[in-house]
Protein backbone atom coordinates (compact mmCIF):
# COMPACT_ATOMS: atom_id res chain seq x y z
CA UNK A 1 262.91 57.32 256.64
CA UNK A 2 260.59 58.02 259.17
CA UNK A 3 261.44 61.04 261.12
CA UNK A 4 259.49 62.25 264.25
CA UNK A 5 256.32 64.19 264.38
CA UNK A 6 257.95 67.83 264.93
CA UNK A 7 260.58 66.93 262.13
CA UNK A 8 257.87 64.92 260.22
CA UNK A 9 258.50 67.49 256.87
CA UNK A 10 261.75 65.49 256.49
CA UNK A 11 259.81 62.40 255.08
CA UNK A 12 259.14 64.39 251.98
CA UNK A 13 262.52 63.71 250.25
CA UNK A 14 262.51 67.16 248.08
CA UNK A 15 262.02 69.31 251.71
CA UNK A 16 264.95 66.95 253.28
CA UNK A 17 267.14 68.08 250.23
CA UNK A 18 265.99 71.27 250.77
CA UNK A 19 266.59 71.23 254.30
CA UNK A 20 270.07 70.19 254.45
CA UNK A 21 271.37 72.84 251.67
CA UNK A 22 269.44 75.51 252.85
CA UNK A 23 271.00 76.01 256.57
CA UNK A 24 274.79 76.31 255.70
CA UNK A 25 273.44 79.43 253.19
CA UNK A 26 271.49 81.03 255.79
CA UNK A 27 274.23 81.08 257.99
CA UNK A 28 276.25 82.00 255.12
CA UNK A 29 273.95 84.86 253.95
CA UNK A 30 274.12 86.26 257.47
CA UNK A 31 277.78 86.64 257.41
CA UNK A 32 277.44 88.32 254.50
CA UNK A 33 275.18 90.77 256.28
CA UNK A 34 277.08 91.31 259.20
CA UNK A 35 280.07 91.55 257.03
CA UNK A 36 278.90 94.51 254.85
CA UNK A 37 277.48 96.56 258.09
CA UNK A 38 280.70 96.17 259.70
CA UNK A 39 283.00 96.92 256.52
CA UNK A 40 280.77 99.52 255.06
CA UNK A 41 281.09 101.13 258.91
CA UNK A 42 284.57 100.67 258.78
CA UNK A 43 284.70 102.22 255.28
CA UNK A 44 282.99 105.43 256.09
CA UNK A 45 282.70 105.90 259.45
CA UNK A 46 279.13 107.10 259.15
CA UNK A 47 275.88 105.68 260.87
CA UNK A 48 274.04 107.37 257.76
CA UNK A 49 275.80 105.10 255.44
CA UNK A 50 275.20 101.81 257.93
CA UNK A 51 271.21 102.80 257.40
CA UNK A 52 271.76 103.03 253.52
CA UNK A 53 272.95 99.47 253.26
CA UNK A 54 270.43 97.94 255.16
CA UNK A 55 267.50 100.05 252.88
CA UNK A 56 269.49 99.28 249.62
CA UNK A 57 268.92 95.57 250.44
CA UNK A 58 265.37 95.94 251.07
CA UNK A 59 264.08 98.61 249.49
CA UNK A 60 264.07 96.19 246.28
CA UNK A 61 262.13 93.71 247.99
CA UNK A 62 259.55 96.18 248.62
CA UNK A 63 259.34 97.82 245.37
CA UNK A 64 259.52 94.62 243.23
CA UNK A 65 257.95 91.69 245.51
CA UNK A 66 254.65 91.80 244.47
CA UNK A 67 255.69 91.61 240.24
CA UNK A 68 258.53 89.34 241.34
CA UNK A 69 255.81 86.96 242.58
CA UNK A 70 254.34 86.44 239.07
CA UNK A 71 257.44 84.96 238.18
CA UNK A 72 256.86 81.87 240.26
CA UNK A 73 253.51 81.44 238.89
CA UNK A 74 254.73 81.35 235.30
CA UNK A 75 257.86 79.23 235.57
CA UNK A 76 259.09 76.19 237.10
CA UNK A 77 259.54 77.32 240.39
CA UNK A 78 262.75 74.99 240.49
CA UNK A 79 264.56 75.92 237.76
CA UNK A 80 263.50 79.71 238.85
CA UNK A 81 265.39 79.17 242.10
CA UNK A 82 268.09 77.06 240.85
CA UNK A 83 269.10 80.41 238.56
CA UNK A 84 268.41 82.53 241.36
CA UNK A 85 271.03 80.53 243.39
CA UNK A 86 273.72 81.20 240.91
CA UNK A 87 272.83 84.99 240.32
CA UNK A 88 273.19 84.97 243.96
CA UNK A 89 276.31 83.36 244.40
CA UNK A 90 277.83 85.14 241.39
CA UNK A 91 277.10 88.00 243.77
CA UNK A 92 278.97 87.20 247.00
CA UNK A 93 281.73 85.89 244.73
CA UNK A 94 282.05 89.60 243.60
CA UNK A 95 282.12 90.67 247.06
CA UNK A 96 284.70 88.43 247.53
CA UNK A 97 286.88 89.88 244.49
CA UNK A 98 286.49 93.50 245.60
CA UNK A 99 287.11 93.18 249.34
CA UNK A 100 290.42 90.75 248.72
CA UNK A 101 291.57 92.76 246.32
CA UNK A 102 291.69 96.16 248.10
CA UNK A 103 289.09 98.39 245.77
CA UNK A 104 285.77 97.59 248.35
CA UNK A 105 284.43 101.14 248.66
CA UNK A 106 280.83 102.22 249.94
CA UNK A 107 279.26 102.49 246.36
CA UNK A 108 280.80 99.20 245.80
CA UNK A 109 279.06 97.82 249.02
CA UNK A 110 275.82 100.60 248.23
CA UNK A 111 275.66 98.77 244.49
CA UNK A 112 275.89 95.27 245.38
CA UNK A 113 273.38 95.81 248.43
CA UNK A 114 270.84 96.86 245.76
CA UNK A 115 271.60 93.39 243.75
CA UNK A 116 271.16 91.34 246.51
CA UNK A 117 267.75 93.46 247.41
CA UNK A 118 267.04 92.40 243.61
CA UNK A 119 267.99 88.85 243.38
CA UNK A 120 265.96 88.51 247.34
CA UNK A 121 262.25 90.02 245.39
CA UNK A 122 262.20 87.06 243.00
CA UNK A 123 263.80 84.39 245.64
CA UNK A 124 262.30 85.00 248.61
CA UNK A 125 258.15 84.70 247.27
CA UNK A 126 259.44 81.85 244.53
CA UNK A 127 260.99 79.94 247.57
CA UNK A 128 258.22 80.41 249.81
CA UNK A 129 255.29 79.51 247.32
CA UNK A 130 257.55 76.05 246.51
CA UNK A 131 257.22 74.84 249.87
CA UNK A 132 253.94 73.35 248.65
CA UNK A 133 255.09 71.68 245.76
CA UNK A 134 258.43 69.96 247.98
CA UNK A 135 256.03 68.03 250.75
CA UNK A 136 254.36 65.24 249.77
CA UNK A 137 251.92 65.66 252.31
CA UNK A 138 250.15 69.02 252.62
CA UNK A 139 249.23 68.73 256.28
CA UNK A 140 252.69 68.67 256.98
CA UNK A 141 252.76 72.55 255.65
CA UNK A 142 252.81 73.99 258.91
CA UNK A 143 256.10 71.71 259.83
CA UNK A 144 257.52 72.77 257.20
CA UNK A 145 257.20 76.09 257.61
CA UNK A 146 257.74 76.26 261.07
CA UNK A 147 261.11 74.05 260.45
CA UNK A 148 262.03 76.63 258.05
CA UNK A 149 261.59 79.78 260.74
CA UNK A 150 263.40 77.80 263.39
CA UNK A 151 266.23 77.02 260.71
CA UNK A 152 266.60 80.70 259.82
CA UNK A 153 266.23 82.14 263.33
CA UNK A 154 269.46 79.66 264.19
CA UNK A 155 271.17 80.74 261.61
CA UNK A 156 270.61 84.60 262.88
CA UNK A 157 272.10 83.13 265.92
CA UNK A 158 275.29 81.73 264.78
CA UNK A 159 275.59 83.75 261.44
CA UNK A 160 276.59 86.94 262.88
CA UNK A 161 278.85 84.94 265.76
CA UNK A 162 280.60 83.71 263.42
CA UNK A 163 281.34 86.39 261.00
CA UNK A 164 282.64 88.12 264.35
CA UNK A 165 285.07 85.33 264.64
CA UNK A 166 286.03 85.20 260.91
CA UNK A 167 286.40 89.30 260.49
CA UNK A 168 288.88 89.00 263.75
CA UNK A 169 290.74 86.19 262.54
CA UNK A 170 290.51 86.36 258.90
CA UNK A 171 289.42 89.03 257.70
CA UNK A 172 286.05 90.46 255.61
CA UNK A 173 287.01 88.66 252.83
CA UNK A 174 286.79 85.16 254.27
CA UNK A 175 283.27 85.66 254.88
CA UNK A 176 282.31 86.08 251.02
CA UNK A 177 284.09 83.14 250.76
CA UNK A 178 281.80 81.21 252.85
CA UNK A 179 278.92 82.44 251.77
CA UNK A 180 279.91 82.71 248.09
CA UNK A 181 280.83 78.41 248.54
CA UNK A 182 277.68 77.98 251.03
CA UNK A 183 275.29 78.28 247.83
CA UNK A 184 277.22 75.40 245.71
CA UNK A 185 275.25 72.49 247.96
CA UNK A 186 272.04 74.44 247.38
CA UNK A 187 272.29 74.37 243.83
CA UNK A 188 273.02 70.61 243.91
CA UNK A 189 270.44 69.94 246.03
CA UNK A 190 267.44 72.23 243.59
CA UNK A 191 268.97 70.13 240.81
CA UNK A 192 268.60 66.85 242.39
CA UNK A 193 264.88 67.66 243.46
CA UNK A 194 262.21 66.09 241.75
CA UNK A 195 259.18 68.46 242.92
CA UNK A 196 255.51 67.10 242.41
CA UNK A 197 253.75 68.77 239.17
CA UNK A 198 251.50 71.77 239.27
CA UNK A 199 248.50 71.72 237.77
CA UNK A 200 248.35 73.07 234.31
CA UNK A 201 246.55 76.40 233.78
CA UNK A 202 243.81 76.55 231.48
CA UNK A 203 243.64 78.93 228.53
CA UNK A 204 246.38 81.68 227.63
CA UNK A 205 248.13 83.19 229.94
CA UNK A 206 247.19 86.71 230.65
CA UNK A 207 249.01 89.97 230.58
CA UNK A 208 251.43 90.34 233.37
CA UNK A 209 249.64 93.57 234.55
CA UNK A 210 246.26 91.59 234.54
CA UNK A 211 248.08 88.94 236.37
CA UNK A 212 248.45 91.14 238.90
CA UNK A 213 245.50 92.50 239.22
CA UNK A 214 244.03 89.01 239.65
CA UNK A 215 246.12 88.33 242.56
CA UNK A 216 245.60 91.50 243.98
CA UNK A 217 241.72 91.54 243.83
CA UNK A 218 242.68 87.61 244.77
CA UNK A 219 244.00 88.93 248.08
CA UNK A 220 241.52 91.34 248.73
CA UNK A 221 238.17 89.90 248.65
CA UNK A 222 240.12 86.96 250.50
CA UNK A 223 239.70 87.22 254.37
CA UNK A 224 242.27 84.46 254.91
CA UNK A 225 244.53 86.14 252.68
CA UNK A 226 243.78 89.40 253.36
CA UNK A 227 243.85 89.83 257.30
CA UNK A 228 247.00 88.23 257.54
CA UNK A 229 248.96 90.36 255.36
CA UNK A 230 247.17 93.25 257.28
CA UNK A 231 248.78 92.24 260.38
CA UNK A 232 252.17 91.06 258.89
CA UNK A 233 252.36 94.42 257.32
CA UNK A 234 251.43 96.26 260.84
CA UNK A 235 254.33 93.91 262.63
CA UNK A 236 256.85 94.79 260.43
CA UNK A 237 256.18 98.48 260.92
CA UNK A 238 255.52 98.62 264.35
CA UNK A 239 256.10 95.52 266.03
CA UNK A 240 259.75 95.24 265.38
CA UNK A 241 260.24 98.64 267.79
CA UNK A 242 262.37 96.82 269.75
CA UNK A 243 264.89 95.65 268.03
CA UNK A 244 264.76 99.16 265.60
CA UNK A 245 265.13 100.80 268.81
CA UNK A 246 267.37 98.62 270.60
CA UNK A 247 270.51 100.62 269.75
CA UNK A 248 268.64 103.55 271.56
CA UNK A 249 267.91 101.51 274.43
CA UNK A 250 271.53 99.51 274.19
CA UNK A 251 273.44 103.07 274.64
CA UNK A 252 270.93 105.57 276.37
CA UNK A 253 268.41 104.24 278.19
CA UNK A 254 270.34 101.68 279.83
CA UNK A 255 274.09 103.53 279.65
CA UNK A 256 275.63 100.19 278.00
CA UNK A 257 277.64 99.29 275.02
CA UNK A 258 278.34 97.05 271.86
CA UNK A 259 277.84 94.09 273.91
CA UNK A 260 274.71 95.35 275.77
CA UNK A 261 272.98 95.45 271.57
CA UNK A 262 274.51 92.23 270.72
CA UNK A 263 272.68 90.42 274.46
CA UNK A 264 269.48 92.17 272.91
CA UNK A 265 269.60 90.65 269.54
CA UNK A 266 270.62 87.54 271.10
CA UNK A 267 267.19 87.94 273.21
CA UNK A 268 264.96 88.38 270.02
CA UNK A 269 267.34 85.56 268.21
CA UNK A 270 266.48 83.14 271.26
CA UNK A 271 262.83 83.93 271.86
CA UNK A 272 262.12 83.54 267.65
CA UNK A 273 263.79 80.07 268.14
CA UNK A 274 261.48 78.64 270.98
CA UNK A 275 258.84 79.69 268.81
CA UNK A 276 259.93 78.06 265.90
CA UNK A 277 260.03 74.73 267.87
CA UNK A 278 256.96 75.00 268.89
CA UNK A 279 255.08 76.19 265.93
CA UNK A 280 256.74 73.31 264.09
CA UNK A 281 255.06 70.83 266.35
CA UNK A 282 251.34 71.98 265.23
CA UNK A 283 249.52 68.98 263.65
CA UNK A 284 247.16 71.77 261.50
CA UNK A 285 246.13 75.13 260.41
CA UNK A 286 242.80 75.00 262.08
CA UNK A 287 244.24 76.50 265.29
CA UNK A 288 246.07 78.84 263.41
CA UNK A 289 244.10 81.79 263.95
CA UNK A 290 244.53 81.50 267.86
CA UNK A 291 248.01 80.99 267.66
CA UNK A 292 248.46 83.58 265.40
CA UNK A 293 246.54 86.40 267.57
CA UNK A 294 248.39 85.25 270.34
CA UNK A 295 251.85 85.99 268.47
CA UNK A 296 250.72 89.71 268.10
CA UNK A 297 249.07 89.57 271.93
CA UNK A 298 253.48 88.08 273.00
CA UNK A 299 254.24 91.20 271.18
CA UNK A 300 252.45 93.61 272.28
CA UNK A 301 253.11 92.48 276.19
CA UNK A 302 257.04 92.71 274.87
CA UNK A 303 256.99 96.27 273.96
CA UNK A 304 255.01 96.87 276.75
CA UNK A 305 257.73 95.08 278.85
CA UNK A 306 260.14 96.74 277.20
CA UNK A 307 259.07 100.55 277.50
CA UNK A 308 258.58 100.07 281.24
CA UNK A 309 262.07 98.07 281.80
CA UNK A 310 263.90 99.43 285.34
CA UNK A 311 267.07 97.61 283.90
CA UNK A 312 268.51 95.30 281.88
CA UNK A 313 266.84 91.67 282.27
CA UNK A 314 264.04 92.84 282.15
CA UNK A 315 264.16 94.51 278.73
CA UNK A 316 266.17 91.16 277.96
CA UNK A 317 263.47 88.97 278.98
CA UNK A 318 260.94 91.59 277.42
CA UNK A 319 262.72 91.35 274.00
CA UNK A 320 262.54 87.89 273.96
CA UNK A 321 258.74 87.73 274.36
CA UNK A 322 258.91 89.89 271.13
CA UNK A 323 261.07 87.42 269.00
CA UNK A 324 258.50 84.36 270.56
CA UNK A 325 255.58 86.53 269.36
CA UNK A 326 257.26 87.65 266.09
CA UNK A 327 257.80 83.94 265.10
CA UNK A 328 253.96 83.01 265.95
CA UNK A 329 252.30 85.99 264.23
CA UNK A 330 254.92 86.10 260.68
CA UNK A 331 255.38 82.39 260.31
CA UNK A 332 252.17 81.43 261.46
CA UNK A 333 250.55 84.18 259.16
CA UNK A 334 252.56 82.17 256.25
CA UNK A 335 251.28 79.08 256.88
CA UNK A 336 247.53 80.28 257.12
CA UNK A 337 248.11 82.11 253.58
CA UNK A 338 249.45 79.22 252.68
CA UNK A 339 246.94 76.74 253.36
CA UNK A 340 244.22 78.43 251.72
CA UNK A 341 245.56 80.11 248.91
CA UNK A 342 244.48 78.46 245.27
CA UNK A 343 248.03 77.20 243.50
CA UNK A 344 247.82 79.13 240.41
CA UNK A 345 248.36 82.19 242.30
CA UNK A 346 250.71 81.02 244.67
CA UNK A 347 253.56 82.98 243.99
CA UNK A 348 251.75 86.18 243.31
CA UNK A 349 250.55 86.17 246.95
CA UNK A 350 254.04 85.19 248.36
CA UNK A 351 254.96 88.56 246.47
CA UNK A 352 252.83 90.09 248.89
CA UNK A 353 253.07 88.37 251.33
CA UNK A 354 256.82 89.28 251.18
CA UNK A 355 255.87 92.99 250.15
CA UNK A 356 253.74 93.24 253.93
CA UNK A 357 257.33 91.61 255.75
CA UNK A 358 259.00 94.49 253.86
CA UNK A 359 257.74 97.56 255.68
CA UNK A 360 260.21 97.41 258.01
CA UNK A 361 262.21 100.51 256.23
CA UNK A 362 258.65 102.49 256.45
CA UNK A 363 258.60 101.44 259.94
CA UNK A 364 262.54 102.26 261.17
CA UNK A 365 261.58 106.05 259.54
CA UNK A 366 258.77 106.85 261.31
CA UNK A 367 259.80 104.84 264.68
CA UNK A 368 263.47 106.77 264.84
CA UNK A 369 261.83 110.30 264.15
CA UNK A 370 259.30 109.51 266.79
CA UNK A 371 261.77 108.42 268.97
CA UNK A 372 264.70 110.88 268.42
CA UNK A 373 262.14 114.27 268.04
CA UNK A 374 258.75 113.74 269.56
CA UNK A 375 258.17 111.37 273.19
CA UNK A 376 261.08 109.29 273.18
CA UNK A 377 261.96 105.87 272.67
CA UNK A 378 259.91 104.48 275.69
CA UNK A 379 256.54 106.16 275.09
CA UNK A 380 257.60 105.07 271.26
CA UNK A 381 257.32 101.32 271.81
CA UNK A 382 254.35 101.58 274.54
CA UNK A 383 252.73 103.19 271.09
CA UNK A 384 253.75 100.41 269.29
CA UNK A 385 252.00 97.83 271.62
CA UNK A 386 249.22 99.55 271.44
CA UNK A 387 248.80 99.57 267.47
CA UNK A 388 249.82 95.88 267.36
CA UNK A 389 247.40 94.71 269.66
CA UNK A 390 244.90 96.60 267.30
CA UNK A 391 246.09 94.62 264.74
CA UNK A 392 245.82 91.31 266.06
CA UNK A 393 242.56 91.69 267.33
CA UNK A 394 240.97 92.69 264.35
CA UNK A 395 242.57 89.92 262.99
CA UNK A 396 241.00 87.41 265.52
CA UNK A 397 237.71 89.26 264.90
CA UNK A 398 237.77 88.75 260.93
CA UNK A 399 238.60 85.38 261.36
CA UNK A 400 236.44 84.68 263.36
CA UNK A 401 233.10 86.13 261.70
CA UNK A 402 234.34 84.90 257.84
CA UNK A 403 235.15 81.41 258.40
CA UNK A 404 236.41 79.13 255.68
CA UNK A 405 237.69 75.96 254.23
CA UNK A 406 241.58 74.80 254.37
CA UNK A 407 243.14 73.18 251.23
CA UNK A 408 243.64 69.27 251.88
């Protein structure tokens, strides 16, 4: 096959496997999601308890991440994710059990949240540091990766959409179902792979603390590994203000309602997609760096945008300069780490690279205290832009003064 330049990741036939399993789980995962907010909601009729599931299912990923990573570096990352895949579906399938057979309660939903958030710190960094090992050629990286942002900001599209429809028509239970079957072509498709060899590592393997600490003083003394993490750690705290906030802006600022949050996510959702498409067109990580700067710059103008909106398009508009922004700066930071990262500790920086995407719990504290008991939730996101832009900067400026060599 030979597909087109912004698909051209699909010529490697382990990514095309990957490809084609991966989107029906996404979309799958996200009903699941949506499913669990809205039954766990339903359940206890508490916005304390909403905010519990969504930091059960990440707080894990924070925590863990970073150890999580070494796993990838140790095993086939295959055979890792293949297991994962099951463990993960073995989930949903008990999420299926529960909510069909009437005994769902919140520590039910609270407990499985948590397993997911466990199963997610070994998948997510193992599935991101394999990316290398599925293309055949390595300057397609930043296709790939930007093919796999686009294919996960469409599925945050339809994913919730759909589980709308399903819960209406349905019932909770038929979304398990469909994301508890979504995982069976994914398996198939890890076991069908036939993923180019790593290199072999030379002498004994050390302890797994002292594998850490190699990754971590890795990562450090690294400016292409470190910046980046810097400012993907800095977006997830501060740059996501907008959509932590949006249910403040949704319902106060701008006197609206359900539908009002659901055009806003729909705003980030669309503006992450453009970018996507775009940043899967790049030919190579040498312009990177600009693009990357620019992502937190689109940010930084959203906020900005945002916190000064007179009415609704224009925080609409604003929001989706965020998600455009969001795309450029995250995925854009994972293809630079990426590219220059050595391939025995591949998987140990995905941990924190995935550890830095994490803060977003850190970041939804400090962001609703600031906005509920100190200046508000416009003077909150102006803040915001002004910390982000920080960020990025610095990051151009590092960059710029420590140049260095890409992997070919």
């Amino acid at each position: 096959m030979n597909f087109p330049r912004s698909l051209r990741a699909l010529n490697s036939r382990n990514y095309r496997l990957f490809f084609s399993g991966q989107w029906l789980s996404l979309v799958g995962n996200w009903m699941t999601l949506t499913t669990t907010a809205w039954l766990g909601y339903e359940l206890s009729n508490s916005a304390f308890v909403l905010g519990m599931l969504g930091f059960a299912g990440q707080i894990p990923t924070l925590l863990l991440a970073p150890f999580a990573g070494m796993l990838g570096d140790r095993f086939p990352r295959r055979s890792l994710l293949a297991g994962l895949t099951v463990a993960a579906m073995l989930q949903s399938s008990t999420l299926l059990v529960v909510t069909a057979t009437g005994v769902v309660t919140v520590e039910w939903l609270l407990v499985l949240s948590v397993v997911r958030g466990l199963i997610n710190s070994v998948e997510f960094p193992t599935r991101q540091a394999f990316v290398v090992e599925m293309i055949d050629d390595r300057q397609d990286l930043p296709n790939a990766i930007g093919l796999n942002s686009g294919m996960f900001n469409l599925a945050r599209l339809l994913g919730p959409s759909l589980a709308g429809l399903a819960i209406v028509k349905l019932g909770p239970a038929a979304c398990y179902l469909i994301d508890t079957v979504s995982y069976l072509p994914v398996l198939g498709c890890f076991l069908a792979m036939h993923p180019r060899p790593r290199a072999a590592s030379i002498g004994p393997e050390p302890h797994p603390l002292e594998s850490l600490r190699i990754g971590w003083r890795y990562a450090v003394r690294s400016p292409a590994v470190r910046s980046p993490l810097i400012l993907v750690a800095t977006i997830a705290m501060f740059g996501f203000a907008g959509s932590m906030l949006a249910p403040v802006f949704a319902r106060d600022v701008f006197a609206g309602n359900a539908r009002t949050l659901g055009f806003m996510f729909t705003s980030v959702g669309g503006g992450a997609l453009l970018a996507a498409v775009i940043l899967s067109t790049l030919s190579s990580v040498h312009k990177l760096t600009r693009w990357i700067t620019r992502g937190g710059l689109f940010i930084a103008l959203g906020l900005i945008g945002l916190g000064l909106s007179p009415n609704l398009p224009c925080a609409f508009a604003s929001l989706a300069v965020t998600g455009f922004g969001t795309v450029f700066s995250m995925a854009g930071s994972n293809t630079l780490i990426q590219a220059f990262v050595e391939d025995d500790k591949r998987g140990r920086i995905m941990g924190l690279f995935v550890m830095a995407v994490s803060m977003g719990p850190i970041g939804s504290a400090i962001l609703g205290f600031t906005a509920e008991h100190a200046i508000g939730p416009r003077w909150t996101v102006l803040g915001c832009s002004v910390l982000v832009t920080a960020a990025a900067l610095r990051f151009r400026h590092v960059m710029k003064s420590r140049p260095t060599t890409a992997m070919t």
